[in-house]
N, C-alpha and C. Protein backbone atom coordinates (compact mmCIF):
# COMPACT_ATOMS: atom_id res chain seq x y z
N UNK A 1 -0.08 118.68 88.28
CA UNK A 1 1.06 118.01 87.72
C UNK A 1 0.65 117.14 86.53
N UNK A 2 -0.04 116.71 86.61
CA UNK A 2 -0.98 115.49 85.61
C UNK A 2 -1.11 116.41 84.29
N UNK A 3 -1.84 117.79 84.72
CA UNK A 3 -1.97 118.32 83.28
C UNK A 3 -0.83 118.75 82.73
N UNK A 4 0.52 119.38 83.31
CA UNK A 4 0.95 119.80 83.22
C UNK A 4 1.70 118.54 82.19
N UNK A 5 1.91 117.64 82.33
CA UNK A 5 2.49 116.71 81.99
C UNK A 5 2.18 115.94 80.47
N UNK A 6 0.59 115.88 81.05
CA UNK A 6 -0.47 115.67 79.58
C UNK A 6 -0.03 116.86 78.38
N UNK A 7 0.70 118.17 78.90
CA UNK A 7 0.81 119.24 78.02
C UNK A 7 1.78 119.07 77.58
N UNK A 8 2.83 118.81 77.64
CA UNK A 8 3.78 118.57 77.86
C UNK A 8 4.24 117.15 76.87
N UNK A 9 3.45 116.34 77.11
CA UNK A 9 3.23 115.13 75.87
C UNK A 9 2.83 115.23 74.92
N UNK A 10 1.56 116.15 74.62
CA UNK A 10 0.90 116.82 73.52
C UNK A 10 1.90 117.57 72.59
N UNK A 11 2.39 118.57 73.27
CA UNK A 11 3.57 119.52 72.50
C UNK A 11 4.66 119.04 72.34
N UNK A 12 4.94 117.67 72.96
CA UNK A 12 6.36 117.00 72.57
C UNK A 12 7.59 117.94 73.00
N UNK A 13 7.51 118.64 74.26
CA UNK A 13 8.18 119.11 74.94
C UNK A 13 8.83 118.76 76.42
N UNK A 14 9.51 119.04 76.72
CA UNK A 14 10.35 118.56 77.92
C UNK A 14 9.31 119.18 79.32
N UNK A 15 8.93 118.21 80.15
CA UNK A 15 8.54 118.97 81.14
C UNK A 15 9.06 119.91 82.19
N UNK A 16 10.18 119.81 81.98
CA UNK A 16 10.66 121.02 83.22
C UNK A 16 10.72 122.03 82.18
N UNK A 17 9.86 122.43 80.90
CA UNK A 17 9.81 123.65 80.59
C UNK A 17 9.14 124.34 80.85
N UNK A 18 7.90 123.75 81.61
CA UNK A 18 6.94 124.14 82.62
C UNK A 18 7.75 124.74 83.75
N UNK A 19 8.78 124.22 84.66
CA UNK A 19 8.91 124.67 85.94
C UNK A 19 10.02 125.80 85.89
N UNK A 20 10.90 125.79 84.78
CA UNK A 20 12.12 127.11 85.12
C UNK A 20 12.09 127.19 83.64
N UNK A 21 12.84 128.69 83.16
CA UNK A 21 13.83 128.66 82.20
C UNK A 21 15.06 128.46 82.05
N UNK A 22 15.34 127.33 81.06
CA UNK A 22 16.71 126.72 81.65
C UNK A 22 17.21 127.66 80.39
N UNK A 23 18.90 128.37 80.91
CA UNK A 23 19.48 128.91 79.93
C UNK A 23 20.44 127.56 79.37
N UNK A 24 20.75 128.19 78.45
CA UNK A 24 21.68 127.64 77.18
C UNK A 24 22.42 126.98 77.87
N UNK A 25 22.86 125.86 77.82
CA UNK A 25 24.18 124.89 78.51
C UNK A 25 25.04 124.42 77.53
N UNK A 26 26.52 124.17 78.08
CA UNK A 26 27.11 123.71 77.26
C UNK A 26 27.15 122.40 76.63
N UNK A 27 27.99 122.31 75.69
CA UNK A 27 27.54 121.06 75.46
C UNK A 27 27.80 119.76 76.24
N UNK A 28 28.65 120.00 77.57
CA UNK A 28 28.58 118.70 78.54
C UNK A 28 28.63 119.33 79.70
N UNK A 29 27.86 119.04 80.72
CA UNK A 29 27.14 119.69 81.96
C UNK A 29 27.40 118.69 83.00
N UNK A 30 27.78 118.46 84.14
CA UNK A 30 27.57 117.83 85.06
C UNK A 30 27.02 118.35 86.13
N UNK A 31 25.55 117.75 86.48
CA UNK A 31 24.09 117.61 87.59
C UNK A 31 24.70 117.00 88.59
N UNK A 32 24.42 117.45 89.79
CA UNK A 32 24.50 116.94 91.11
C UNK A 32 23.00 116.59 91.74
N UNK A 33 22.66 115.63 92.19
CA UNK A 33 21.08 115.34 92.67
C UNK A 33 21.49 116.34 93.74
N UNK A 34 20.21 117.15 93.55
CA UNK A 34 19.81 118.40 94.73
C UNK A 34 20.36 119.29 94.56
N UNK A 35 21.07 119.61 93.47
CA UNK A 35 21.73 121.55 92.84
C UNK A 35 20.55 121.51 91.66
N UNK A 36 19.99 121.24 91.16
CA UNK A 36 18.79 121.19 90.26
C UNK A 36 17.70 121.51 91.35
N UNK A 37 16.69 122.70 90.90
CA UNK A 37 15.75 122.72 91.10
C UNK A 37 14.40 122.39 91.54
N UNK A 38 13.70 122.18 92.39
CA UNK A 38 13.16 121.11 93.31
C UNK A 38 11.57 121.96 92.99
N UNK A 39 10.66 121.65 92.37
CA UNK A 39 8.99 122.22 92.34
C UNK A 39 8.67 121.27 93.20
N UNK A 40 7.32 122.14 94.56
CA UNK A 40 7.02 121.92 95.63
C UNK A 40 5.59 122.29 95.38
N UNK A 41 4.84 121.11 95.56
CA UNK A 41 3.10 121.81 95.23
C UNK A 41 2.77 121.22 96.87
N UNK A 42 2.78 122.52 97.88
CA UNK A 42 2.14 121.79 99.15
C UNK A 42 1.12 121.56 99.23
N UNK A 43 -0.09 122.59 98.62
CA UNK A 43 -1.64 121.81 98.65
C UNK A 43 -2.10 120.32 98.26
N UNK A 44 -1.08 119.61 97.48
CA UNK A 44 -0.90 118.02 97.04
C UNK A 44 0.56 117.71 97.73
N UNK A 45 0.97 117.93 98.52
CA UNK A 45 1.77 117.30 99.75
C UNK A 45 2.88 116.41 98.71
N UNK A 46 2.99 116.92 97.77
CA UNK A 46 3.92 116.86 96.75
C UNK A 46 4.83 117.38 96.34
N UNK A 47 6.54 117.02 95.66
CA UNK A 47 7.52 117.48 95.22
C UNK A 47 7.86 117.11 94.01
N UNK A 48 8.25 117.53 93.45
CA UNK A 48 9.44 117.25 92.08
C UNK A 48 10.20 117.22 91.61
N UNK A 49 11.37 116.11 92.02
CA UNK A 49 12.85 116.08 91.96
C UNK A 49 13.44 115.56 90.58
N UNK A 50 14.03 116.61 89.78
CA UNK A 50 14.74 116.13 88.79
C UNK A 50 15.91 115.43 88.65
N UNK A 51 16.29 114.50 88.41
CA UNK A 51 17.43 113.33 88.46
C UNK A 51 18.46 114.10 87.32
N UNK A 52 17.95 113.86 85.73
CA UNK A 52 18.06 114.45 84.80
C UNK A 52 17.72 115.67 84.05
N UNK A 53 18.42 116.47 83.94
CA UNK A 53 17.71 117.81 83.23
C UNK A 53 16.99 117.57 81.68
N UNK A 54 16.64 117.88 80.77
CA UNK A 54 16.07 117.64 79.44
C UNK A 54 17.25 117.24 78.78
N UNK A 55 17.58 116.44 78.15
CA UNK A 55 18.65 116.55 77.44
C UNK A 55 18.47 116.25 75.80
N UNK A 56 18.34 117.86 74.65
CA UNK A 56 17.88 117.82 73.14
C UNK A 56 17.85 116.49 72.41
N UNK A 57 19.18 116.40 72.76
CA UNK A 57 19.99 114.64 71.86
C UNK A 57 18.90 113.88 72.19
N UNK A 58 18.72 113.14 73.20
CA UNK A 58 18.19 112.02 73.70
C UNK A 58 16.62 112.33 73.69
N UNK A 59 16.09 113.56 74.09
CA UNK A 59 14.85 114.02 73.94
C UNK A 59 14.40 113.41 75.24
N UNK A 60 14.61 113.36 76.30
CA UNK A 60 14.18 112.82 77.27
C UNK A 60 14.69 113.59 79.22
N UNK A 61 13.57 113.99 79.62
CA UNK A 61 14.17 114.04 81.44
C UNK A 61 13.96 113.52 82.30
N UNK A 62 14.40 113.17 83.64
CA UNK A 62 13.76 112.05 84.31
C UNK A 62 13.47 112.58 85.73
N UNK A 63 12.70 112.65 86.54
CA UNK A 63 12.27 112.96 87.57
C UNK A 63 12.11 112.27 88.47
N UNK A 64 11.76 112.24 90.16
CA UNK A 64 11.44 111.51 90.95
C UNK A 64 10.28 112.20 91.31
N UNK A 65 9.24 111.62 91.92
CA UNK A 65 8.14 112.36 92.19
C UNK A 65 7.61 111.79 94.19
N UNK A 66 7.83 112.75 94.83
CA UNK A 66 7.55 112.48 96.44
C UNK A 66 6.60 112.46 96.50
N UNK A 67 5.42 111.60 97.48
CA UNK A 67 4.27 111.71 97.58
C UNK A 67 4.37 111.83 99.22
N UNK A 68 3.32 112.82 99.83
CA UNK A 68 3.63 112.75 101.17
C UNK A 68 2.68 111.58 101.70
N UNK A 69 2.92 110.88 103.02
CA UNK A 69 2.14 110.42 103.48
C UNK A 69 0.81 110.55 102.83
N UNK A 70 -0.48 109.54 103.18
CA UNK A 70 -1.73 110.13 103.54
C UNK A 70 -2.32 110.77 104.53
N UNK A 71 -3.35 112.20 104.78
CA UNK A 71 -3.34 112.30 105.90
C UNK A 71 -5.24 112.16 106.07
N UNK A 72 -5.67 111.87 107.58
CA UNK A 72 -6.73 111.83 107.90
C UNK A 72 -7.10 113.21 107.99
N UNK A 73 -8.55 113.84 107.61
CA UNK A 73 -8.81 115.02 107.26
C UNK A 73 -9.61 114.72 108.58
C-alpha cells in the first residue's frame, strides 16, 4: 500500500487508479459509503475503504484505512 501510494504521489495521480478502472461519470454522482469498492490485502490484515471517489476538479480522494488487530505469531 505504501508503495502504491508513494506512486501515486510521484505521478500526481489519484490512488484508486491503482485499485479499479473507474469509467467516465457524470458530471454529479452520488457515493454511498460501502457501494464503492472495498481493496482487501489479507496477508497485512488490511482494508481500503473509499469515503470519496477521485474527484478531477478538486484533484483529491479520501479513504479510510482498517488495520486489523495485532496478532501474536
Amino acid at each position: 500500500m505504501a508503495t502504491l501510494w508513494k506512486i501515486a504521489t510521484g505521478f500526481n495521480v489519484a490512488f484508486s487508479a491503482f485499485l479499479e478502472t473507474a469509467p467516465l461519470q457524470p458530471a454529479a454522482m452520488l457515493h454511498r459509503y460501502g457501494e464503492l469498492p472495498i481493496f482487501n490485502q489479507d496477508n497485512a490484515d488490511m482494508r481500503v475503504v473509499p469515503l470519496f471517489p477521485f474527484d478531477h476538479q478538486l484533484g483529491f480522494d479520501m479513504f479510510v484505512i482498517d488495520l486489523s488487530p495485532w496478532r501474536a505469531q
